[in-house]
C-alpha atoms as a PDB file:
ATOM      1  CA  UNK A   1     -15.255-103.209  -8.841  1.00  0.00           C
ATOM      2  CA  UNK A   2     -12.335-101.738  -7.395  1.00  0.00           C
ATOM      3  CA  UNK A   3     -11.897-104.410  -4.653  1.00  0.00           C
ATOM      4  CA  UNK A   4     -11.737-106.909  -7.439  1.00  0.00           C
ATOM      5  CA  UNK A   5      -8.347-104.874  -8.797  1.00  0.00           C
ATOM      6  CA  UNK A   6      -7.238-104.750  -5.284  1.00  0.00           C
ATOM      7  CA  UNK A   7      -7.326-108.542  -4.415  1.00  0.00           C
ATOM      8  CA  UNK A   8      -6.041-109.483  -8.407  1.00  0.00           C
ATOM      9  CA  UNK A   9      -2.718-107.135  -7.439  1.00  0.00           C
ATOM     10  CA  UNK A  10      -2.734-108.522  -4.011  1.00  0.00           C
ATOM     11  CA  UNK A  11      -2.816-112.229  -6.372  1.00  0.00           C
ATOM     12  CA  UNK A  12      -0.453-111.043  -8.896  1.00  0.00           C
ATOM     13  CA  UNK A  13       2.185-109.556  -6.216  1.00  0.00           C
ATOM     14  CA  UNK A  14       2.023-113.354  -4.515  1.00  0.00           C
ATOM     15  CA  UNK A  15       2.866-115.211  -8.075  1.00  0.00           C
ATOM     16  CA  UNK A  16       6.042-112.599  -7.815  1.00  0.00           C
ATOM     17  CA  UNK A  17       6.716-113.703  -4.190  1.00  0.00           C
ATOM     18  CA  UNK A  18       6.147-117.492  -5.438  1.00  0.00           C
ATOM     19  CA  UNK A  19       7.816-117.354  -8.822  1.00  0.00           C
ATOM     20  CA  UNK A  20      11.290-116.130  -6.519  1.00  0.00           C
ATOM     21  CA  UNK A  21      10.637-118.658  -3.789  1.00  0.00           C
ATOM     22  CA  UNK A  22      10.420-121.319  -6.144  1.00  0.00           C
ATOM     23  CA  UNK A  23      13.441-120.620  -8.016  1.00  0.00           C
ATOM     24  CA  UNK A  24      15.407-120.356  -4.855  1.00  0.00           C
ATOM     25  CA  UNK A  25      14.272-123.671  -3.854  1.00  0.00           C
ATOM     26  CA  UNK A  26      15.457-125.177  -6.752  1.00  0.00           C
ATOM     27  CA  UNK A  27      18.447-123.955  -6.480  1.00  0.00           C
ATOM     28  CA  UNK A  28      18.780-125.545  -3.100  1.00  0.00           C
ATOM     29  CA  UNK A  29      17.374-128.825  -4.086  1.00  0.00           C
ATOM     30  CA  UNK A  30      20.049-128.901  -6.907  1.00  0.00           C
ATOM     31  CA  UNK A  31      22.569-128.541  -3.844  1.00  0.00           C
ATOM     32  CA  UNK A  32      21.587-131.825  -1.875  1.00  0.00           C
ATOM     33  CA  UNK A  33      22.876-134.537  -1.835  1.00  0.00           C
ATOM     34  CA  UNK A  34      21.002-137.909  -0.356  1.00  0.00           C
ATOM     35  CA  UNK A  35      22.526-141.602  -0.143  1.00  0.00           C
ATOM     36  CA  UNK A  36      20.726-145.085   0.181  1.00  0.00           C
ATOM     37  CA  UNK A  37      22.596-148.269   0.943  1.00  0.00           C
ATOM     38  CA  UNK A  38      21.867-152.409   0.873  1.00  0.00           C
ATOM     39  CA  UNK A  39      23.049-155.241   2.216  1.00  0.00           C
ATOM     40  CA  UNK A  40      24.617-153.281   5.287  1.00  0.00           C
ATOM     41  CA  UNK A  41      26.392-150.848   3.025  1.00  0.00           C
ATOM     42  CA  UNK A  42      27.733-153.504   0.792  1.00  0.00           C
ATOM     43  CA  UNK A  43      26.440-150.699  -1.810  1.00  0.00           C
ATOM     44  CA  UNK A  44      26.068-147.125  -1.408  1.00  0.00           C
ATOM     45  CA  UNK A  45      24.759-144.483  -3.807  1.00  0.00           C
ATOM     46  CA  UNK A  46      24.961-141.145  -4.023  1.00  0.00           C
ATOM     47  CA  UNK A  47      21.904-139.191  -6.131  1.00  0.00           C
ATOM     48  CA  UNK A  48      21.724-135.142  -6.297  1.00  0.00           C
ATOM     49  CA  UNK A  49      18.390-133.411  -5.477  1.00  0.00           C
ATOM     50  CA  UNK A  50      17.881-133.168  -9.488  1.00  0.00           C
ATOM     51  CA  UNK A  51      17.782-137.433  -9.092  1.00  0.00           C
ATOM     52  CA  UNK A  52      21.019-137.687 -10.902  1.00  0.00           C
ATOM     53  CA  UNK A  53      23.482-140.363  -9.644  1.00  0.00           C
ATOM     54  CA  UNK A  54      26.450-139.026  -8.809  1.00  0.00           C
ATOM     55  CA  UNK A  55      28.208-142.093  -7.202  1.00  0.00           C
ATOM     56  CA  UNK A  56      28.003-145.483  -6.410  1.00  0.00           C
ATOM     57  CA  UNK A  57      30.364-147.409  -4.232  1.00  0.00           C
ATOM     58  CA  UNK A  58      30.101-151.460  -4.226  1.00  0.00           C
ATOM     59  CA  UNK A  59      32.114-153.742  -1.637  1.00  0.00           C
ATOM     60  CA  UNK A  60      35.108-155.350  -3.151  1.00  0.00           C
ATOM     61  CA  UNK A  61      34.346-158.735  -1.314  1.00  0.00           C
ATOM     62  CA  UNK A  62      31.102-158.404  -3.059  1.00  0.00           C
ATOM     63  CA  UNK A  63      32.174-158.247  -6.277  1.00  0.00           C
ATOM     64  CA  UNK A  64      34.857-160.792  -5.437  1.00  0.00           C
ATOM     65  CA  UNK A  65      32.170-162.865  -4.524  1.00  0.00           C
ATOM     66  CA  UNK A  66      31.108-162.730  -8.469  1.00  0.00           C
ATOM     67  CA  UNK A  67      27.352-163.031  -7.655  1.00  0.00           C
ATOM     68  CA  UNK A  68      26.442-161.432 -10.089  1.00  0.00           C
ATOM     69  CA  UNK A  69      22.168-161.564  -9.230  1.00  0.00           C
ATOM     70  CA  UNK A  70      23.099-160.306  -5.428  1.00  0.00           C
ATOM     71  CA  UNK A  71      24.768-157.401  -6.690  1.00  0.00           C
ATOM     72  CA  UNK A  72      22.447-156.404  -9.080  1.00  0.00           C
ATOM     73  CA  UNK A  73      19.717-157.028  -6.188  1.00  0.00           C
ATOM     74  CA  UNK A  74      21.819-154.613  -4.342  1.00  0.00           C
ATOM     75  CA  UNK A  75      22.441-152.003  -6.555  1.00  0.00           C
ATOM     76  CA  UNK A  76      18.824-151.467  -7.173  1.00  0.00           C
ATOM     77  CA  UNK A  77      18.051-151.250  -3.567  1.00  0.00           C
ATOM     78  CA  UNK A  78      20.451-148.838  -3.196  1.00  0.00           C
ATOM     79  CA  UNK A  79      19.461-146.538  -5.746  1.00  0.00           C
ATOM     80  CA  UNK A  80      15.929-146.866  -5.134  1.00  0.00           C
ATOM     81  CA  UNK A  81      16.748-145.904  -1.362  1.00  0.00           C
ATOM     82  CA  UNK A  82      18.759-143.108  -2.336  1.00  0.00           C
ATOM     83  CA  UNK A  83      16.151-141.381  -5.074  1.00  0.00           C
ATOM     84  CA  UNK A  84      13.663-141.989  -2.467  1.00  0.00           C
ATOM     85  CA  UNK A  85      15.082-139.803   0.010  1.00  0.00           C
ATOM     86  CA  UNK A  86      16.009-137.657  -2.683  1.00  0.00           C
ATOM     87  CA  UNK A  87      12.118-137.190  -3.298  1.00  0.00           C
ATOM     88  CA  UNK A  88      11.357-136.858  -0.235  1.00  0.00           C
ATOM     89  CA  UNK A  89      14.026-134.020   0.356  1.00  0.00           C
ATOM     90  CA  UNK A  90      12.679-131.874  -2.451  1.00  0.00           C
ATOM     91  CA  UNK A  91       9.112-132.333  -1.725  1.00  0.00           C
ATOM     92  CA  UNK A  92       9.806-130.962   1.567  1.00  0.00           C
ATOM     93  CA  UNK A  93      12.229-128.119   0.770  1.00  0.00           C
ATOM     94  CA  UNK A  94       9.449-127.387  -2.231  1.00  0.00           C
ATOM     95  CA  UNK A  95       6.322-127.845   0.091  1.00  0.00           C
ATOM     96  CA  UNK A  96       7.849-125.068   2.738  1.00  0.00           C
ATOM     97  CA  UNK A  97       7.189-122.298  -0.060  1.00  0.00           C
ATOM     98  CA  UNK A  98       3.424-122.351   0.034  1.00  0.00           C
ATOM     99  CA  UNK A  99       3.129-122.650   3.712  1.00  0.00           C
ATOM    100  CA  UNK A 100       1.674-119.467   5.168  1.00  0.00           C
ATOM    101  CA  UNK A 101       0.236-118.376   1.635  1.00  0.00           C
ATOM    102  CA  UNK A 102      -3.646-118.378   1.364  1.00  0.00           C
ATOM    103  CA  UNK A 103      -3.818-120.264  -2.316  1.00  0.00           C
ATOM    104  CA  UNK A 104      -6.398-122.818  -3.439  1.00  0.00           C
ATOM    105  CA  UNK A 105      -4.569-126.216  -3.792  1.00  0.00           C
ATOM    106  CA  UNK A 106      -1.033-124.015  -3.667  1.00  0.00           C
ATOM    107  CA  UNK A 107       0.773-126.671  -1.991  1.00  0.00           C
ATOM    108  CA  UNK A 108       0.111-129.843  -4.094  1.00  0.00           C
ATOM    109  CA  UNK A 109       1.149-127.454  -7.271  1.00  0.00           C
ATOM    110  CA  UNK A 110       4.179-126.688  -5.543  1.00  0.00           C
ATOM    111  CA  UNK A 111       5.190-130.106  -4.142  1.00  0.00           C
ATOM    112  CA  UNK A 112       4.839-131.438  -7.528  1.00  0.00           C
ATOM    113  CA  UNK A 113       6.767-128.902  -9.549  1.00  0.00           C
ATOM    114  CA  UNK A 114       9.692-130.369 -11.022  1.00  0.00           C
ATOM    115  CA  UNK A 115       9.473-133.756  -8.433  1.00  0.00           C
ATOM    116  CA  UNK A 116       7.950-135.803 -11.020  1.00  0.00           C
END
């Protein structure tokens, strides 16, 4: 009986551990920044780790060009390329908590916390 108290501290001091990894993550995935680009950076976007866009820059001679289709053919390649990475960033940064811990299915819990 008493084992079974040890290993549910031993469980409740790694949710602890976890809870403060996890909110440190975050933090850093807030901090990142990741960019996609089309039509050999006719258009570039900027997203945050949080999958906001912060920027997007489009050619002048592409909008002089007043093709209106291209650009919008663009754009969404762009962003698209740049929340991809995004994804991909956090995922990672979020996936690096649960490695070394000893948790049933720990990892895909972590790696989809706040990536969906």
């Amino acid at each position: 009986m008493f084992g079974g108290l040890k290993n549910l501290a031993n469980i409740m001091q790694q949710a602890g551990e976890i809870k403060g990894k996890v909110a440190a993550a975050k933090e850093r995935v807030s901090k990142m920044r990741s960019e996609g680009s089309a039509g050999p950076d006719l258009v570039r976007i900027v997203v945050s780790g949080e999958m906001t866009v912060l920027s997007v820059s489009i050619d002048q001679y592409l909008i002089a060009s007043g093709n209106r289709e291209l650009i919008e053919q663009l754009v969404n390649a762009a962003a698209n390329a740049a929340l991809q990475k995004a994804k991909s960033a956090a995922a990672a940064e979020m996936a690096e908590i649960a490695e070394g811990m000893n948790v049933p299915g720990l990892q895909d819990a972590i790696a989809k916390m706040g990536m969906g």
